[in-house]
Protein backbone atom coordinates (compact mmCIF):
# COMPACT_ATOMS: atom_id res chain seq x y z
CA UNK A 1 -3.58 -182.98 30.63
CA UNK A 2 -1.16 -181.47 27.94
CA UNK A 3 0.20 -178.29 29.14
CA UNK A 4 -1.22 -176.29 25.91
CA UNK A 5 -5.03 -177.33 26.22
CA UNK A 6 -4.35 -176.40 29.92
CA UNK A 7 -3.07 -173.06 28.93
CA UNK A 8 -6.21 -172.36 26.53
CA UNK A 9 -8.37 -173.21 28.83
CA UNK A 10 -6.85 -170.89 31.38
CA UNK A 11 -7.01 -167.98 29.08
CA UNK A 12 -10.18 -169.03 27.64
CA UNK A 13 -11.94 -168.62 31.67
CA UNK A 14 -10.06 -165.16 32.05
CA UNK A 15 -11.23 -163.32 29.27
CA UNK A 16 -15.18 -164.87 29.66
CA UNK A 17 -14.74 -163.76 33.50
CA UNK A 18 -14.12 -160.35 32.27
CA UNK A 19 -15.80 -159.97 28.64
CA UNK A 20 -18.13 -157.24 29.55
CA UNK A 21 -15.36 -154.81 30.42
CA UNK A 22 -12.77 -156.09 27.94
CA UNK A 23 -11.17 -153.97 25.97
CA UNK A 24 -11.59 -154.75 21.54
CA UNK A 25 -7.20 -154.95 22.29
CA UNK A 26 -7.62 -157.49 24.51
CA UNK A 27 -9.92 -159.48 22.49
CA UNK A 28 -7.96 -159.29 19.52
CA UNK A 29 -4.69 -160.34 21.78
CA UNK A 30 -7.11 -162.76 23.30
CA UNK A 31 -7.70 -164.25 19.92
CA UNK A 32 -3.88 -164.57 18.66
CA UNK A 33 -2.85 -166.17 21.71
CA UNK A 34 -5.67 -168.80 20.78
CA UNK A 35 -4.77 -169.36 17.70
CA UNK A 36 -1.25 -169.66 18.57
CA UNK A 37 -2.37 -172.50 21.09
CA UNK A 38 -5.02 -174.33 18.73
CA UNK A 39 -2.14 -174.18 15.89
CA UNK A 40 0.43 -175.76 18.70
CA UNK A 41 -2.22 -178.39 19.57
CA UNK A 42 -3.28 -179.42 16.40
CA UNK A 43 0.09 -180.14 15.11
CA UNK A 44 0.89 -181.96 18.46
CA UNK A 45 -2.05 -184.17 18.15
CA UNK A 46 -1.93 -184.97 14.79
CA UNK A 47 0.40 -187.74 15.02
CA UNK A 48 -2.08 -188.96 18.05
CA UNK A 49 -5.60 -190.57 17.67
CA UNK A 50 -7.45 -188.97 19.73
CA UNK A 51 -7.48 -186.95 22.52
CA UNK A 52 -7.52 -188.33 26.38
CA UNK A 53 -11.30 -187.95 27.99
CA UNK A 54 -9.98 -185.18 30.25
CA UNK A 55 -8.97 -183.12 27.38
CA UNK A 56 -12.04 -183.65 25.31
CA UNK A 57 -13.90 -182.11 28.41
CA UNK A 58 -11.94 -179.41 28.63
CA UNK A 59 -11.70 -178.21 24.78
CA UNK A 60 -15.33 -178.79 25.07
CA UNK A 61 -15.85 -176.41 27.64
CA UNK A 62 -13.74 -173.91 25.70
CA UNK A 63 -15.90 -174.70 22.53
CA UNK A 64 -18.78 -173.98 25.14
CA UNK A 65 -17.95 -170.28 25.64
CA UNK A 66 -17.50 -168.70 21.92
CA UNK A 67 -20.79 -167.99 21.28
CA UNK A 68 -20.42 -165.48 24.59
CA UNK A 69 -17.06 -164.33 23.18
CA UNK A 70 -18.78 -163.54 19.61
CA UNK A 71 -21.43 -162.08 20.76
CA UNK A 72 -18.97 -158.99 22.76
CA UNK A 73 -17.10 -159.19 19.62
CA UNK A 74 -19.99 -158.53 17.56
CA UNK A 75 -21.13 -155.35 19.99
CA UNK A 76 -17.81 -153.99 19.92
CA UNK A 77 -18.10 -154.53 16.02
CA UNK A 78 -21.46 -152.51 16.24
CA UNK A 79 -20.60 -150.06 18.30
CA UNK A 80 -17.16 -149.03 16.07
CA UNK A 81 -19.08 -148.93 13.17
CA UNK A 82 -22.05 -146.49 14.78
CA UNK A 83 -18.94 -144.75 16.25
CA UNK A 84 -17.74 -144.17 12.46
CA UNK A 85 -21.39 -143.28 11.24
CA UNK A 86 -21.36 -140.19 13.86
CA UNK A 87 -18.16 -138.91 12.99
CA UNK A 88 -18.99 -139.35 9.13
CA UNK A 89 -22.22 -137.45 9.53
CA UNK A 90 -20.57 -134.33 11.49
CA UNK A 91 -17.95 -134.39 8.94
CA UNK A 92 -20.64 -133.69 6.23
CA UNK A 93 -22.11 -131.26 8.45
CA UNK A 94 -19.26 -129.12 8.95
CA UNK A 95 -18.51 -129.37 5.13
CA UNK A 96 -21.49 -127.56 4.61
CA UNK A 97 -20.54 -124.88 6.63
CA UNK A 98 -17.21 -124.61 5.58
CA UNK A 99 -17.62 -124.44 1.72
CA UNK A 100 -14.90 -123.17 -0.32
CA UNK A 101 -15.77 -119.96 -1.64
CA UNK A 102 -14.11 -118.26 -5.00
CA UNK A 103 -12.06 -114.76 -2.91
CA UNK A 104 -13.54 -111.77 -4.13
CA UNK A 105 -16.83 -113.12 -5.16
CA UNK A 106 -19.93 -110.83 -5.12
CA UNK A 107 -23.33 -112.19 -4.13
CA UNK A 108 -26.41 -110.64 -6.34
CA UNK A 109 -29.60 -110.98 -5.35
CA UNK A 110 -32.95 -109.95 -7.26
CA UNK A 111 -35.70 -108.24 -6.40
CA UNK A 112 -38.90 -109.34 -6.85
């Protein structure tokens, strides 16, 4: 088996053992490493036919596990953006209390 397919596959097992405590940096290190790999193998295989049957199975079995590896992408995508919805709704809320006032501005109220 070619030393690169071996090498995604590898990396490909490590992050799926540990996706649910993954960090969003180790994904996205995760993914560049992959690409890296896929970009090496493609070019290295173009010349070639095909693949041998051992690496078809393998790069199978990585194809196999991306919908897992979307799917914690996706939550971590979901949870930065409710993350960003807090922190824009308590920064409208503490605008409200901190309004810019004119100095030396009187107040008048009327009776009624």
């Amino acid at each position: 088996m070619d030393k690169q397919v071996a090498i995604l596959v590898d990396i490909t097992l490590n992050i799926t053992n540990r996706l649910n405590t993954c960090s969003f940096e180790e994904l996205e290190e995760f993914v560049e490493e992959r690409q890296i790999l896929i970009d090496s193998i493609r070019e290295r295989f173009s010349g070639r036919s095909s693949f041998s049957i051992e690496e078809e199975s393998h790069l199978k079995a990585v194809l196999r596990r991306d919908p897992e590896i979307l799917e914690r992408m996706q939550q971590l995508k979901s949870e930065a953006a409710k993350w960003l919805q807090q922190r824009e709704l308590a920064k409208a809320q503490r605008n409200a209390y901190e309004a810019v006032y004119t100095p030396g501005s009187i107040l008048m109220d009327r009776k009624k």
